[in-house]
Protein backbone atom coordinates (compact mmCIF):
# COMPACT_ATOMS: atom_id res chain seq x y z
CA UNK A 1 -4.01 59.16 12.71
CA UNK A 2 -4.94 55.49 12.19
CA UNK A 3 -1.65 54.43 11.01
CA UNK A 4 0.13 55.51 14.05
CA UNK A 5 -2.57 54.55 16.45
CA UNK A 6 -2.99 50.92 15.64
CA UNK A 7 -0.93 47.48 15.10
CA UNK A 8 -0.88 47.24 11.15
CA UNK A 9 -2.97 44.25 10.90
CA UNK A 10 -6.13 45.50 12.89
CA UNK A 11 -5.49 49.19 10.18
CA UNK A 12 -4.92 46.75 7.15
CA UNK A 13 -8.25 44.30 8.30
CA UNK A 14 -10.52 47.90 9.22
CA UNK A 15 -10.00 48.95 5.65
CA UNK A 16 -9.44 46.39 3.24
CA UNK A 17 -12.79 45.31 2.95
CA UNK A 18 -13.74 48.51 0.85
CA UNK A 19 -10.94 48.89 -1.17
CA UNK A 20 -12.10 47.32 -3.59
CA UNK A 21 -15.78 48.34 -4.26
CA UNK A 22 -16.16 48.73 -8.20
CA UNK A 23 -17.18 52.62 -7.94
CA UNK A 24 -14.80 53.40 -4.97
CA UNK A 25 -11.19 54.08 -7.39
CA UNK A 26 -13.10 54.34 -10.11
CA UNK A 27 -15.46 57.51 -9.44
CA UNK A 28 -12.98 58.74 -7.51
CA UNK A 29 -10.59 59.02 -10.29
CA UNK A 30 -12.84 59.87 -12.86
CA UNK A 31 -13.80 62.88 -11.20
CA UNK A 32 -10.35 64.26 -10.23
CA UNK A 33 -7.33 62.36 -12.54
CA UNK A 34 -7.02 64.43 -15.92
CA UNK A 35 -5.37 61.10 -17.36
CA UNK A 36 -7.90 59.04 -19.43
CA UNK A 37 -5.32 56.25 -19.98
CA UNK A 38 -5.37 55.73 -15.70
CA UNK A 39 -9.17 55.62 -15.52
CA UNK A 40 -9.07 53.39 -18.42
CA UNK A 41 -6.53 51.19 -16.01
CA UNK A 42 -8.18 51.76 -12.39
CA UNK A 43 -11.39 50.65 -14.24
CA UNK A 44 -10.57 47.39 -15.90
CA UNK A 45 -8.66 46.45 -12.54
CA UNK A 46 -11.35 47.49 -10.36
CA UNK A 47 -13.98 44.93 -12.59
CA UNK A 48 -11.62 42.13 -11.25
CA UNK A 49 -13.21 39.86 -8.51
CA UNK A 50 -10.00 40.56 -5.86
CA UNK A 51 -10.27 36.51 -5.26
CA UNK A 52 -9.73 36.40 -8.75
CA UNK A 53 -6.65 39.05 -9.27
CA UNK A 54 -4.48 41.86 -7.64
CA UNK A 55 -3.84 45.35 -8.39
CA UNK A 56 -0.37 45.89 -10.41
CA UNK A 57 1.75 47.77 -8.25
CA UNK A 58 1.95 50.57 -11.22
CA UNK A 59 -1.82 50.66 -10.20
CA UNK A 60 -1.33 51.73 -6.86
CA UNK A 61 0.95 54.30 -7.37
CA UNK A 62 -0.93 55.76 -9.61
CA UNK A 63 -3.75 55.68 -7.24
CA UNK A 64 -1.87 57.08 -4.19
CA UNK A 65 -0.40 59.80 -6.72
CA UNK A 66 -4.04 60.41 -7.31
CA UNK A 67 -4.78 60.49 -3.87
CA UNK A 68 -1.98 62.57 -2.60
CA UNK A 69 -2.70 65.60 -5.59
CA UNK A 70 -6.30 65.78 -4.36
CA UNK A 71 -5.80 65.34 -0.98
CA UNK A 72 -8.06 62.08 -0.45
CA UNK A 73 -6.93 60.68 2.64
CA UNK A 74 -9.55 57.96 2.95
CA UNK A 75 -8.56 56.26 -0.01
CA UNK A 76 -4.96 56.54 0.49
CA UNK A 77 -5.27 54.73 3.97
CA UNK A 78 -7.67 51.97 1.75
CA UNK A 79 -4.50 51.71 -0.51
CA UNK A 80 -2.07 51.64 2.50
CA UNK A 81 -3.98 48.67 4.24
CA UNK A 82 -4.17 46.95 0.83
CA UNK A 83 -0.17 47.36 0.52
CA UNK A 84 -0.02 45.63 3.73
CA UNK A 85 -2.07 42.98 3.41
CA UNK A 86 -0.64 42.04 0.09
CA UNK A 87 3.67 42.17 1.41
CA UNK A 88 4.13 45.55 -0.66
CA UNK A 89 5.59 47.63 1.94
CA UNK A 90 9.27 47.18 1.22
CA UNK A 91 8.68 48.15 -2.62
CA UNK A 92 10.49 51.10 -2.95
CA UNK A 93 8.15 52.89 -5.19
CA UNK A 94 4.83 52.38 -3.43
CA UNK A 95 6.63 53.38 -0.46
CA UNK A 96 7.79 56.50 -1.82
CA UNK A 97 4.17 57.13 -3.17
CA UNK A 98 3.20 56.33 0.41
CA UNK A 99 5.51 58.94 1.99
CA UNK A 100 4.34 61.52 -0.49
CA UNK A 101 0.94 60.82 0.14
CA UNK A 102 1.04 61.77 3.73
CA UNK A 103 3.28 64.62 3.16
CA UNK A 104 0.66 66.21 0.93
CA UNK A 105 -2.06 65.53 2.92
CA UNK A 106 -0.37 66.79 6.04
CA UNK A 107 -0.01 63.68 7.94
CA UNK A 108 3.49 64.31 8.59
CA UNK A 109 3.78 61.57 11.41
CA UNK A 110 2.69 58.99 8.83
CA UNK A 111 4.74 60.01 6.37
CA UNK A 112 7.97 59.68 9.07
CA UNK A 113 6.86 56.21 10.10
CA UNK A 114 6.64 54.82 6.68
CA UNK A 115 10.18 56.65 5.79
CA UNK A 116 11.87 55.07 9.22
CA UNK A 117 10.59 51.93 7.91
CA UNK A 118 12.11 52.23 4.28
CA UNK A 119 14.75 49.73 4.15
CA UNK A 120 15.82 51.83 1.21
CA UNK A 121 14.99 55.70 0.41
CA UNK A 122 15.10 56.93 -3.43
CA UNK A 123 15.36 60.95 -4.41
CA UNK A 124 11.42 60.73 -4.42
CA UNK A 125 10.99 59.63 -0.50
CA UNK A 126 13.81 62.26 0.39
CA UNK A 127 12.12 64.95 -1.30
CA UNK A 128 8.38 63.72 0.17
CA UNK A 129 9.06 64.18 3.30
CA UNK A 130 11.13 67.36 3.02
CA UNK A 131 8.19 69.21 1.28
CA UNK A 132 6.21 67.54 4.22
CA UNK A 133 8.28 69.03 6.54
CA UNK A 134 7.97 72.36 4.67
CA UNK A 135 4.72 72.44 4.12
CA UNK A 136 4.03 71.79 7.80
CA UNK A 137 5.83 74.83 9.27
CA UNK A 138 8.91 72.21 10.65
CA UNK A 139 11.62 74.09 8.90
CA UNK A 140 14.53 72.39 11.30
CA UNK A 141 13.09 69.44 10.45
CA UNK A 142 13.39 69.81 7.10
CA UNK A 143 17.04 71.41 6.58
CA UNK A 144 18.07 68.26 9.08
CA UNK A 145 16.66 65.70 6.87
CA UNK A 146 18.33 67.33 3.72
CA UNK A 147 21.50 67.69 5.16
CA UNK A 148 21.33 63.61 6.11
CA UNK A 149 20.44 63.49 2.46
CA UNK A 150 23.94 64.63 1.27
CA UNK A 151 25.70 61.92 3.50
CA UNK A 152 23.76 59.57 0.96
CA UNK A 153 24.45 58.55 -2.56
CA UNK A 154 21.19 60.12 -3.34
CA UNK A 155 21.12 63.44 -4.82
CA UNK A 156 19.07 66.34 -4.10
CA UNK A 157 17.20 67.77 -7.47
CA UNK A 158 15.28 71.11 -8.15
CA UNK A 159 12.14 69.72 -6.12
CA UNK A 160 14.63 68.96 -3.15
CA UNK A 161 15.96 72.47 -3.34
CA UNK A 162 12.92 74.13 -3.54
CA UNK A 163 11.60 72.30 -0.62
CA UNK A 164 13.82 72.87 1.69
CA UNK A 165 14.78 76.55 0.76
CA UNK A 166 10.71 77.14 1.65
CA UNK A 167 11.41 75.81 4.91
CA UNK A 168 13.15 78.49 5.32
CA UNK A 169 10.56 80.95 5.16
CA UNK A 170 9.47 81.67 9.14
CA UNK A 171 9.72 81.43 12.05
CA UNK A 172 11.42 77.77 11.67
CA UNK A 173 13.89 78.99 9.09
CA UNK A 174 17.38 81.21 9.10
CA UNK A 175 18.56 83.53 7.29
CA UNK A 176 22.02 81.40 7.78
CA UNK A 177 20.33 78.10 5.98
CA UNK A 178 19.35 80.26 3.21
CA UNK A 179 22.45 81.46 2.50
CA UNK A 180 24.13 78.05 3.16
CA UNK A 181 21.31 76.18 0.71
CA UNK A 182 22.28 78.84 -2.13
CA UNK A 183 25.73 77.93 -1.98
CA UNK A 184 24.63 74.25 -2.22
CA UNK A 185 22.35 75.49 -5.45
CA UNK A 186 25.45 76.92 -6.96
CA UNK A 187 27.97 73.92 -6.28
CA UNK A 188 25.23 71.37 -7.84
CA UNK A 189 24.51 73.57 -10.81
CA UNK A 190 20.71 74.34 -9.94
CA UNK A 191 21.43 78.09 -9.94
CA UNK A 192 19.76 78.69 -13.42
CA UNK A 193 16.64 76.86 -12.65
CA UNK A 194 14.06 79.06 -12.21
CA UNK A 195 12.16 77.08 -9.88
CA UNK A 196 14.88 76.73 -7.21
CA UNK A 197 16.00 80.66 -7.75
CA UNK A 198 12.25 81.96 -7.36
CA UNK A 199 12.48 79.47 -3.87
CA UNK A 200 15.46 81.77 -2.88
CA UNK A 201 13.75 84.99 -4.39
CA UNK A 202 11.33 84.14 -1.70
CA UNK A 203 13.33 83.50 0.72
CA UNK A 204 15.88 86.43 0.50
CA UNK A 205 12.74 88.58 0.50
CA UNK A 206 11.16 87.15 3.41
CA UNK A 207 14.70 87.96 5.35
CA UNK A 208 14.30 91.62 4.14
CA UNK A 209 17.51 90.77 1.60
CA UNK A 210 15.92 92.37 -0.98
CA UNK A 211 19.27 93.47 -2.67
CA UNK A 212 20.04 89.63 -2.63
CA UNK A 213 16.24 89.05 -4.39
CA UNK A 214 16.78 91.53 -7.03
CA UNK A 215 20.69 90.20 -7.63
CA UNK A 216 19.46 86.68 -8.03
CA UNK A 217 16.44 88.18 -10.69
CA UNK A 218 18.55 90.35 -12.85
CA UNK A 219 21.28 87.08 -13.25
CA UNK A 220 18.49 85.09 -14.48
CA UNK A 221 18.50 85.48 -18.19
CA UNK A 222 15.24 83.08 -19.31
CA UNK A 223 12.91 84.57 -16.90
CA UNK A 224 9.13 82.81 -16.54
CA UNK A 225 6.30 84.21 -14.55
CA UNK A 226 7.16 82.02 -11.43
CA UNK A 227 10.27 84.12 -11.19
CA UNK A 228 8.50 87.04 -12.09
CA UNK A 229 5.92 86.47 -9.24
CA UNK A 230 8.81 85.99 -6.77
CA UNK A 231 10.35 89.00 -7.36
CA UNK A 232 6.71 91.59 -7.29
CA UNK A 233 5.38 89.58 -4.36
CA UNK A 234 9.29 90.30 -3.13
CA UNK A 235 8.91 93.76 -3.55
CA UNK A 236 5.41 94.33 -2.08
CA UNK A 237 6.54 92.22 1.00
CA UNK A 238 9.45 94.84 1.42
CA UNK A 239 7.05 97.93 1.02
CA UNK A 240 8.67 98.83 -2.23
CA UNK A 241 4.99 98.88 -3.95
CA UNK A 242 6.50 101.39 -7.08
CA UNK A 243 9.03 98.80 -7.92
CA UNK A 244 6.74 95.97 -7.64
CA UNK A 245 4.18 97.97 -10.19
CA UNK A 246 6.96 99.16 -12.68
CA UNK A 247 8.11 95.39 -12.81
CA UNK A 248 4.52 94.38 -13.27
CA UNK A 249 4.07 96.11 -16.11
């Protein structure tokens, strides 16, 4: 991981040189954002002679969101080096971006440096690294950092939730911080969302609570196909294969 391995200056001086090539954002983003109005915006600032001019920082987070969704590491790090270069590290929002970006492309370590060095964390940085947590199998990890969360004036919303009731899922997860997450759910209000309840479908299901899984499914009265998918995948996971086909149909 070059972040972590060297001083920022020699990572910010090894990459900045090709962060700005005109086709480098601008192919890259073409091919993979759905967003005309962002190509539009990478390509008019990636004209610019960088003697001349400097990114917006709207422009690199949209970049790093970019990156992080398809998983392009190498021009995240090109974007990271730029951020340091140019004093942008303590922005909160590129930041978060940056702690997102690592999450997703499962670079956990990363995304815990730049978070320890976030004079400031918003909902979006909490949640990053949560889901990175998640998403790398570290389910202590992640139920620690969201219970640090509450001691903050941040506040966890349905990304958080579903997040961290994933971690769950495992051999890193409880049955106990299941339970103890739904009763958070409830006491915040998140209980009729149906992406947080399909999270604890899940998660009741893959504790062999299946009674719990079909309780939460039957209370939730606007139903989507997330929900829906929670509950057959639920029911196949448990071996009760007539159930899942009867509900599938």
């Amino acid at each position: 991981m070059w972040y972590g391995a060297f001083p920022k200056r020699y990572f910010a001086d090894a990459l900045m040189q090709k962060f700005f090539g005109k086709t480098c954002v601008v192919d890259y983003l073409r091919k993979h954002s759905k967003n005309a109005s962002t190509c539009r915006a990478l390509e008019s600032v990636s004209s610019m002679n960088t003697l001349m001019g400097k990114p917006t920082k709207f422009f690199l987070c949209t970049a790093l969101s970019s990156s992080a969704k398809t998983m392009n590491w190498h021009l995240g790090i090109q974007i990271h080096a730029y951020m340091i270069r140019s004093g942008y590290e303590d922005n909160l929002f590129l930041s978060s971006a940056l702690v997102d970006f690592y999450a997703k492309c499962f670079v956990i370590v990363d995304a815990k440096k730049v978070f320890s060095g976030m004079k400031v964390h918003d909902q979006v940085s909490w949640t990053s690294l949560i889901a990175g947590f998640s998403m790398n199998g570290q389910g202590r990890d992640a139920f620690l950092l969201f219970k640090e969360m509450l001691c903050t004036p941040i506040k966890p919303n349905c990304f958080t939730f579903a997040s961290v009731i994933s971690a769950c899922v495992g051999h890193n997860g409880t049955l106990k911080n299941c339970s103890s997450l739904h009763g958070h759910v409830i006491k915040r209000g998140f209980d009729t969302n149906n992406f947080v309840v399909s999270s604890l479908v899940d998660c009741y299901a893959n504790w062999e609570q299946i009674n719990d899984s079909v309780l939460l499914f039957d209370e939730t009265s606007e139903k989507d196909a997330v929900v829906y998918n929670s509950m057959i995948s639920g029911y196949s996971q448990n071996l009760y294969g007539e159930d899942a086909l009867k509900l599938f149909c």
